[in-house]
Protein backbone atom coordinates (compact mmCIF):
# COMPACT_ATOMS: atom_id res chain seq x y z
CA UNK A 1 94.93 129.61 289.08
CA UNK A 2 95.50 133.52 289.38
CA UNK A 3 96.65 133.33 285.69
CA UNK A 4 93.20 132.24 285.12
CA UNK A 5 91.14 134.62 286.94
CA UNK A 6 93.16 137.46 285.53
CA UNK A 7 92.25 136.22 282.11
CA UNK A 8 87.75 135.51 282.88
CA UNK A 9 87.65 139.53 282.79
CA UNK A 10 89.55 140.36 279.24
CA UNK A 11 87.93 137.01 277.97
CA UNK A 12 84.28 138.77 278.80
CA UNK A 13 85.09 142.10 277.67
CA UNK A 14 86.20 140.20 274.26
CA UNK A 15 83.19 138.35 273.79
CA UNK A 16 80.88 141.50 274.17
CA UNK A 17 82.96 143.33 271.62
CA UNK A 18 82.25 140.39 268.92
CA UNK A 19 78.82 141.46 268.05
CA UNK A 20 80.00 144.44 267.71
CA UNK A 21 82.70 143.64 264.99
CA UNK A 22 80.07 140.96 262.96
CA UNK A 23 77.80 143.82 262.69
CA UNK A 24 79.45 145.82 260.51
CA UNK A 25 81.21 142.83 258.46
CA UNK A 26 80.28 141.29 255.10
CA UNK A 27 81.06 137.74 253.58
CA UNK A 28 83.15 137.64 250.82
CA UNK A 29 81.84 137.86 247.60
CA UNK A 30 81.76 134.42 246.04
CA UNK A 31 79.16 135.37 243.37
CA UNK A 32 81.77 135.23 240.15
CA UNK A 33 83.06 131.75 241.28
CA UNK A 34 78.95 130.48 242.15
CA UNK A 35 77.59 132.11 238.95
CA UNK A 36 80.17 129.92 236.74
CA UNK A 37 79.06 126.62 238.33
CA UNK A 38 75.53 125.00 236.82
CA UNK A 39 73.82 123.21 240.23
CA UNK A 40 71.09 121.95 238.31
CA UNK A 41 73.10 119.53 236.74
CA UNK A 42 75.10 118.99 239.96
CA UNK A 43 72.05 117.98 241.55
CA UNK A 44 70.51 115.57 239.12
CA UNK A 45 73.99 113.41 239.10
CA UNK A 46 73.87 113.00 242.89
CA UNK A 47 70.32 111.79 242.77
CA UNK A 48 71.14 109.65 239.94
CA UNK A 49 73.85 108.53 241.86
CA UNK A 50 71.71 107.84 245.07
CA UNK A 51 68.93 106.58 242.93
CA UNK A 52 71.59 103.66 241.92
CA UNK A 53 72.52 103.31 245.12
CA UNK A 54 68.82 102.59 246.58
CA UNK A 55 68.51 100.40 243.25
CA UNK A 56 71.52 98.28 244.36
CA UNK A 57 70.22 97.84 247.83
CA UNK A 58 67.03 96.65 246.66
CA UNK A 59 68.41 93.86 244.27
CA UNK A 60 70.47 92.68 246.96
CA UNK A 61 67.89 92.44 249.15
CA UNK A 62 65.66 90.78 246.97
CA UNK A 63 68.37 88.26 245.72
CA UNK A 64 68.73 87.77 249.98
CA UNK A 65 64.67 87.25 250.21
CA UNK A 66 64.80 84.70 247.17
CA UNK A 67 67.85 82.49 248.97
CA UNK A 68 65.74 82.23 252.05
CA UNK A 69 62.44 81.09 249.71
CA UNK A 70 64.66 78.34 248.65
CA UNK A 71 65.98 77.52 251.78
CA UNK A 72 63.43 77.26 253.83
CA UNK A 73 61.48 74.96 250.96
């Protein structure tokens, strides 16, 4: 338990010396790695994808609609 209380002040005095550190700091540079890489395109296969999946969902659920039609006739 004393271990702990001796650590609360240094653990405070670290935290206030954070902001002080992110401040001054930049990112890394990814722009040669970002500029390379054509989203557009990225983005129209996922929605295609999704788009397929939604279609998928629908079929089965009209296939499961039609089943109970018959069923219930």
């Amino acid at each position: 338990m004393k271990t702990a209380l001796r650590l609360v002040p240094a653990a405070a005095l670290a935290s206030l010396s954070v902001p002080a550190f992110a401040a001054g700091a930049t990112g890394p540079d990814f722009t040669a790695l970002t500029d390379a890489v054509d989203f557009g395109t990225t983005s129209d296969a996922i929605l295609s994808v999704g788009a397929v999946a939604i279609g998928l969902t629908l079929v089965v659920l009209g296939i499961r609609k039609v089943m109970q039609m018959i069923r219930a006739s």
